[in-house]
N, C-alpha and C. Protein backbone atom coordinates (compact mmCIF):
# COMPACT_ATOMS: atom_id res chain seq x y z
N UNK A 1 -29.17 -15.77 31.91
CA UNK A 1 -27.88 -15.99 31.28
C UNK A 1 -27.10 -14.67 31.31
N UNK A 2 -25.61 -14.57 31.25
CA UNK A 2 -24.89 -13.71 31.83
C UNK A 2 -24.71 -13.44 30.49
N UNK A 3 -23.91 -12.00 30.36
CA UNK A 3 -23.77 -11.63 28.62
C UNK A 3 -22.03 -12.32 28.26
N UNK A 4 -21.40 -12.63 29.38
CA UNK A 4 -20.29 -13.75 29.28
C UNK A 4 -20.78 -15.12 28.30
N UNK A 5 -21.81 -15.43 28.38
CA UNK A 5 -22.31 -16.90 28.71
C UNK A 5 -23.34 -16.51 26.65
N UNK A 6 -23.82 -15.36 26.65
CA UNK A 6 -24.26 -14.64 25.41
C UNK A 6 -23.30 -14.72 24.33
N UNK A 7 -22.25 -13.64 24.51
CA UNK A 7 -21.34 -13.71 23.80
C UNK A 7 -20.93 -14.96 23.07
N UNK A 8 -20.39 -15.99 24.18
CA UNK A 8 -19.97 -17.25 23.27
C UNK A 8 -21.02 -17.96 22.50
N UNK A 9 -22.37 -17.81 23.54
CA UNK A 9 -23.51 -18.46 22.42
C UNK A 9 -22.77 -17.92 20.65
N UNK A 10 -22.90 -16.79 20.92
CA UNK A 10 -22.85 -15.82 19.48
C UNK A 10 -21.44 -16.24 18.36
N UNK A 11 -20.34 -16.43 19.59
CA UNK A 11 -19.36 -16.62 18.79
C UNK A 11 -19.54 -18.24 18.00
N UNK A 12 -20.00 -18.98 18.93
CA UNK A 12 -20.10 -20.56 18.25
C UNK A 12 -20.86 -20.82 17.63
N UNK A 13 -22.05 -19.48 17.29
CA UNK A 13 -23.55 -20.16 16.60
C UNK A 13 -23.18 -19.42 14.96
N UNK A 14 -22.48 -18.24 15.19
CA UNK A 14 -22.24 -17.12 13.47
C UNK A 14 -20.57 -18.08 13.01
N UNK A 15 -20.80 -18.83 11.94
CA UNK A 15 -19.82 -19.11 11.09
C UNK A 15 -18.37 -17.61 11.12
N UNK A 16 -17.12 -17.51 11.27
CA UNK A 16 -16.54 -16.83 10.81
C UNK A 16 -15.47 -17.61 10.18
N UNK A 17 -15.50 -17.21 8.85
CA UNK A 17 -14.64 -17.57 7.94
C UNK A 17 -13.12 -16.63 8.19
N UNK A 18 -12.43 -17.40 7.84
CA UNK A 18 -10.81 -16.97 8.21
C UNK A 18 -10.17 -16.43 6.84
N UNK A 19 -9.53 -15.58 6.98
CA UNK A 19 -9.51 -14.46 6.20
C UNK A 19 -8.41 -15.24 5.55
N UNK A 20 -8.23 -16.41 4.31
CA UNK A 20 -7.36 -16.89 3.59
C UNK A 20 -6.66 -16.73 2.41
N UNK A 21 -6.10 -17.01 1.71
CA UNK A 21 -5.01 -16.33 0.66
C UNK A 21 -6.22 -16.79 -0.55
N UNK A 22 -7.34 -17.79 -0.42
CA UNK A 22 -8.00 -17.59 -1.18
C UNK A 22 -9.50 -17.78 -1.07
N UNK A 23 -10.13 -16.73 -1.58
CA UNK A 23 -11.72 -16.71 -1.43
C UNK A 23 -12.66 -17.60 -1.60
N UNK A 24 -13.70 -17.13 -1.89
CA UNK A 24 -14.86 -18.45 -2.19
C UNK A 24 -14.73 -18.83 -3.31
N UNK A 25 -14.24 -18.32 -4.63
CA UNK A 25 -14.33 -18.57 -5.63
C UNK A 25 -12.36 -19.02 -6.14
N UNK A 26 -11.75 -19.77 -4.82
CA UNK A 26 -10.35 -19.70 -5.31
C UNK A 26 -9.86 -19.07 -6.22
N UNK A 27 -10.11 -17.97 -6.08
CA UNK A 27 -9.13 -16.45 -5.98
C UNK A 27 -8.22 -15.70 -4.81
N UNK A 28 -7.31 -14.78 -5.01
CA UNK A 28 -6.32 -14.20 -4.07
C UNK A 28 -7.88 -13.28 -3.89
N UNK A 29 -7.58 -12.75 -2.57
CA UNK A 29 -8.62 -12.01 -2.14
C UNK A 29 -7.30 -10.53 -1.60
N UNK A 30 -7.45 -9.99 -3.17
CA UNK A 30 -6.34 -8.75 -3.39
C UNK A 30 -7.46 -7.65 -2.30
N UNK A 31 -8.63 -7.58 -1.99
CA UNK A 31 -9.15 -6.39 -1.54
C UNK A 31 -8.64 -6.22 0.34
N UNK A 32 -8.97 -7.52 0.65
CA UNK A 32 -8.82 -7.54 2.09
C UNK A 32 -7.35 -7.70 2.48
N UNK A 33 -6.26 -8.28 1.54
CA UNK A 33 -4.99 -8.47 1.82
C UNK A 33 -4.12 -7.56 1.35
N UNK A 34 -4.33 -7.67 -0.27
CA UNK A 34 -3.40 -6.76 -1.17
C UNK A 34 -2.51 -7.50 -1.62
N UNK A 35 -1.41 -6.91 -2.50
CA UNK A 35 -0.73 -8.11 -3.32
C UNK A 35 0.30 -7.97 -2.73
N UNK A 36 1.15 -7.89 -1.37
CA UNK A 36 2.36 -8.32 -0.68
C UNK A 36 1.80 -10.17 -0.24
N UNK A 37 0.90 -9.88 -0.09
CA UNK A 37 0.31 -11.02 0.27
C UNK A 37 0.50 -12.34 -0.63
N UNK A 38 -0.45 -12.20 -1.73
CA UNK A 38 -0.40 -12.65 -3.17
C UNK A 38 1.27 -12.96 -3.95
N UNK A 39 2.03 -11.78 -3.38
CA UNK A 39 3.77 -12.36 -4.26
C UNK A 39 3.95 -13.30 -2.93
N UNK A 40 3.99 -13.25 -1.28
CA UNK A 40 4.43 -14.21 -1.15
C UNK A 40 4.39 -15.61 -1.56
N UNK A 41 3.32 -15.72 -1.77
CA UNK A 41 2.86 -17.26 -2.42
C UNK A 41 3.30 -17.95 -4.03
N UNK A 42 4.05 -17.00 -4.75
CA UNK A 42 4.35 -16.79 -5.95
C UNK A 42 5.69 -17.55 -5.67
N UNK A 43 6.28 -18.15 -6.75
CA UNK A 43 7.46 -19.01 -6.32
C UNK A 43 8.27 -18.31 -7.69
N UNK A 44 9.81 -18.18 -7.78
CA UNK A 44 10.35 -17.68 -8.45
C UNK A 44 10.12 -18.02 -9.79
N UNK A 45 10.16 -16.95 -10.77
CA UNK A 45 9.95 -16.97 -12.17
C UNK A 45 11.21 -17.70 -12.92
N UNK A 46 12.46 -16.99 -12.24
CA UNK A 46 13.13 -17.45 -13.42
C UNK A 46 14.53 -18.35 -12.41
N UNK A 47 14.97 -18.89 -12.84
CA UNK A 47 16.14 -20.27 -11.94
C UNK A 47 16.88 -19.34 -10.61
N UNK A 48 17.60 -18.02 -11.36
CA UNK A 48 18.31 -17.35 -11.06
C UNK A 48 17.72 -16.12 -9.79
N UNK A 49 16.55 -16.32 -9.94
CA UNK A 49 15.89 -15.04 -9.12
C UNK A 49 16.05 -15.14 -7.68
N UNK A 50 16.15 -16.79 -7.05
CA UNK A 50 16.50 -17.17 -5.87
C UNK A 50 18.15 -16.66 -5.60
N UNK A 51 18.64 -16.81 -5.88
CA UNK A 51 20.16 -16.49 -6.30
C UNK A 51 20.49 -15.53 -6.12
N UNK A 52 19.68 -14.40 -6.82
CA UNK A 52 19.23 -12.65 -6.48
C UNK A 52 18.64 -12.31 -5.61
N UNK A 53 18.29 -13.25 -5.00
CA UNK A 53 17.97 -12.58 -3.82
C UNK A 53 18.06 -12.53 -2.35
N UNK A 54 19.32 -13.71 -2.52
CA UNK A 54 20.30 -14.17 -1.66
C UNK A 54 21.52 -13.37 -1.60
N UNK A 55 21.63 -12.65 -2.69
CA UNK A 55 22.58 -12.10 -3.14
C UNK A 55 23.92 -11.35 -1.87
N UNK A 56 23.10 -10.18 -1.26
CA UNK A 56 24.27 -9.84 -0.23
C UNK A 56 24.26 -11.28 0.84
N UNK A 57 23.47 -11.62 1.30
CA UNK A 57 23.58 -13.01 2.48
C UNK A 57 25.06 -13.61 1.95
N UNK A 58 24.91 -14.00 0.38
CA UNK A 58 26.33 -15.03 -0.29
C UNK A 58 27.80 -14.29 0.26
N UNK A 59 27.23 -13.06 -0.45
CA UNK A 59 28.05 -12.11 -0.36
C UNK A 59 28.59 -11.75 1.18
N UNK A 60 28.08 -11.56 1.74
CA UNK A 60 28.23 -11.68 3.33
C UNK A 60 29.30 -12.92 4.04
N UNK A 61 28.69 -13.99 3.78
CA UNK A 61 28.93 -15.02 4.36
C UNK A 61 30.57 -15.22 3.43
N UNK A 62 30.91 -14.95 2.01
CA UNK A 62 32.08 -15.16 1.42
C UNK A 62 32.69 -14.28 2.17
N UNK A 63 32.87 -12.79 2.22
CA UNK A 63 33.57 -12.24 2.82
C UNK A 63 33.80 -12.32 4.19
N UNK A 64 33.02 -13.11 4.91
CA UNK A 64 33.19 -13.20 6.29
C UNK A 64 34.38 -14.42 6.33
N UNK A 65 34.36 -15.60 5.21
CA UNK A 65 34.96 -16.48 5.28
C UNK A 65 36.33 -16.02 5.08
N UNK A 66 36.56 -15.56 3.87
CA UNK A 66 38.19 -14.51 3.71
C UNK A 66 38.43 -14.06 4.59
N UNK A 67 37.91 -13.37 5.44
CA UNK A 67 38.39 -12.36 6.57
C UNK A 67 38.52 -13.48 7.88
N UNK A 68 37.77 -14.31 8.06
CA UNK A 68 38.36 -15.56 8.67
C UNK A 68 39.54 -16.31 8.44
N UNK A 69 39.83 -16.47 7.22
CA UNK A 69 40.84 -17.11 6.74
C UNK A 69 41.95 -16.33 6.63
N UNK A 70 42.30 -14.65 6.94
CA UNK A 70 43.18 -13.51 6.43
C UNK A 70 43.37 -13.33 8.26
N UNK A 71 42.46 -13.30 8.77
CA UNK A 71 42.83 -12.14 10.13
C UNK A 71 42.33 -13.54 11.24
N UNK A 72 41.82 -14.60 11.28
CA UNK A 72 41.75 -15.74 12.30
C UNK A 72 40.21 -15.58 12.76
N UNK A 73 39.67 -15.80 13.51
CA UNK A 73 38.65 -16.07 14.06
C UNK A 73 37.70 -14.97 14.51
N UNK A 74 38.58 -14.16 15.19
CA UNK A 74 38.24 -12.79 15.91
C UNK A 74 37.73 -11.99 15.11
N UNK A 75 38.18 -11.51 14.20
CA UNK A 75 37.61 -10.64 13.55
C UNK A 75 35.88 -10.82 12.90
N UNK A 76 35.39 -11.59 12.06
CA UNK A 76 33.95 -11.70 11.73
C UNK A 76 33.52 -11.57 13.04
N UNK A 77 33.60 -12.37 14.07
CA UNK A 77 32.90 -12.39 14.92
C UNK A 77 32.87 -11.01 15.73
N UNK A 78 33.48 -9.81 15.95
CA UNK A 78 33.79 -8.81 16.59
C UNK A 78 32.91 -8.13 15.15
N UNK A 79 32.98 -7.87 14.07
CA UNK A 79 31.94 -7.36 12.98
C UNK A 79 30.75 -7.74 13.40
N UNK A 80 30.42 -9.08 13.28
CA UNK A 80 28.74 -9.58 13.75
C UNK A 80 28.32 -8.83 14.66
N UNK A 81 28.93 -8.85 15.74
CA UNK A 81 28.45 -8.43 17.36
C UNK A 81 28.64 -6.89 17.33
N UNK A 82 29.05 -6.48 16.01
CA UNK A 82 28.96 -4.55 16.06
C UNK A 82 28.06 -4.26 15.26
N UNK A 83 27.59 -5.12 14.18
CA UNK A 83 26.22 -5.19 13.09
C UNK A 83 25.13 -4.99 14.41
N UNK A 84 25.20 -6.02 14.92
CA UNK A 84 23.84 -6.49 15.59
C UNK A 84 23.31 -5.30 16.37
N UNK A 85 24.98 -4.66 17.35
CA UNK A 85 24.42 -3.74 18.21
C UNK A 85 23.91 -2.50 17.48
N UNK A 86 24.54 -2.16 16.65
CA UNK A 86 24.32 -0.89 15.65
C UNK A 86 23.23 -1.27 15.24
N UNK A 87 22.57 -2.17 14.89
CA UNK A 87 21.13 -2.73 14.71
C UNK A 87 19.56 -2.71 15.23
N UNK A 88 20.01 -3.10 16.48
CA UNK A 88 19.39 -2.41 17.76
C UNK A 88 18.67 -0.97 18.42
N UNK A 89 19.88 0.10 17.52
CA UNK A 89 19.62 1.51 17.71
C UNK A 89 18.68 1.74 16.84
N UNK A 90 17.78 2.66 17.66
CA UNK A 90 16.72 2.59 16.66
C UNK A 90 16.54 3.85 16.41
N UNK A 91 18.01 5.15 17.06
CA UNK A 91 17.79 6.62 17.26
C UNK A 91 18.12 7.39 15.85
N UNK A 92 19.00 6.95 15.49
CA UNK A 92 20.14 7.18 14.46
C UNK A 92 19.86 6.72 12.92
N UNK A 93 18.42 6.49 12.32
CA UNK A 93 18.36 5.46 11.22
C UNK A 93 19.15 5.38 10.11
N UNK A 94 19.29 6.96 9.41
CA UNK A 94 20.28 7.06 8.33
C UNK A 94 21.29 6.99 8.31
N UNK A 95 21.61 7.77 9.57
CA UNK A 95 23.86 7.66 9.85
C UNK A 95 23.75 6.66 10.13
N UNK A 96 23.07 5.45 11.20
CA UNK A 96 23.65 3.96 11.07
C UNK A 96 23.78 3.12 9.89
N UNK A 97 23.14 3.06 8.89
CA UNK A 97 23.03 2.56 7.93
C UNK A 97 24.28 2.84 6.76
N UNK A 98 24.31 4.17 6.82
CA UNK A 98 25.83 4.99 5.85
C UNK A 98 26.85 5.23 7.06
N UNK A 99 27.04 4.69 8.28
CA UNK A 99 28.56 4.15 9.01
C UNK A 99 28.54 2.55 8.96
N UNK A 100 27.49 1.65 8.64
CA UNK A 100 27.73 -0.01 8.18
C UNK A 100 28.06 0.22 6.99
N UNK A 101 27.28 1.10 6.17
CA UNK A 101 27.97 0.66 4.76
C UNK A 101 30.08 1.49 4.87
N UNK A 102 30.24 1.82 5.53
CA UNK A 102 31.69 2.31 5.36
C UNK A 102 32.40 1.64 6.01
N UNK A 103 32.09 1.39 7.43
CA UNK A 103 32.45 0.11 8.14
C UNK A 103 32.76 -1.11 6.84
N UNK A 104 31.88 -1.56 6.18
CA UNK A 104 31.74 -2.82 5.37
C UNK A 104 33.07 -2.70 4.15
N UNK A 105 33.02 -0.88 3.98
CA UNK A 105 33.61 -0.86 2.29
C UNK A 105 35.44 -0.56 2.94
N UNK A 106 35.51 -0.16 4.54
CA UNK A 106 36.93 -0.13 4.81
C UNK A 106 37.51 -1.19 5.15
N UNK A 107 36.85 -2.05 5.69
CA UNK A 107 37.24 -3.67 5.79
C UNK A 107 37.03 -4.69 4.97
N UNK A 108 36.33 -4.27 4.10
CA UNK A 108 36.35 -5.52 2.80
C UNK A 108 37.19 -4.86 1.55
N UNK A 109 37.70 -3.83 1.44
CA UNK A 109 38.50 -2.93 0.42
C UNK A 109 39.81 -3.37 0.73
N UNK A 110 40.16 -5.20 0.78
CA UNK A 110 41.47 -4.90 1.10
C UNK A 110 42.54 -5.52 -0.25
């Protein structure tokens, strides 16, 4: 037998359990994951927390609509497609981030 032909013996004969959000004793298994893991599965505490945390997206999408409705079509869409590319750069992390936020505060400051 070839150690090709070994190997899979090995893999199909040893049980491996899949590393799941909960252990043998349905518990979060905080050691092997950690608790980023554990909040995803957590569903909001309080009505409003979804809401918060949508928060710029709303915010986004309202001001994109005004500025649709103020300057026509062109404009959001010429913003989107300068987000995205400025997005992309991956040279520049801090000055891109503080020229979107001024970009954002000279065109929505109206």
């Amino acid at each position: 037998m070839n150690a090709r032909g070994l190997g899979s013996q090995l893999k199909d004969s040893i049980p491996v359990t899949e590393l799941s959000a909960s252990g043998p004793f349905e518990q979060h298994d905080l050691l092997r994951k950690g608790l980023p893991c554990v909040k995803k599965e957590l569903l909001p505490s309080h009505p409003p927390e979804l809401s918060e945390k949508n928060f710029q997206l709303n915010q986004d999408k309202m001001n994109f609509s005004t500025l649709r409705n103020i300057q026509g079509l062109f404009a959001p869409l010429k913003l989107q497609m300068e987000f995205k590319a400025v997005q992309h750069v991956q040279l520049l992390t801090h000055e891109i981030n503080c020229g979107i936020d001024i970009e954002l505060f000279i065109i929505f400051s109206f």
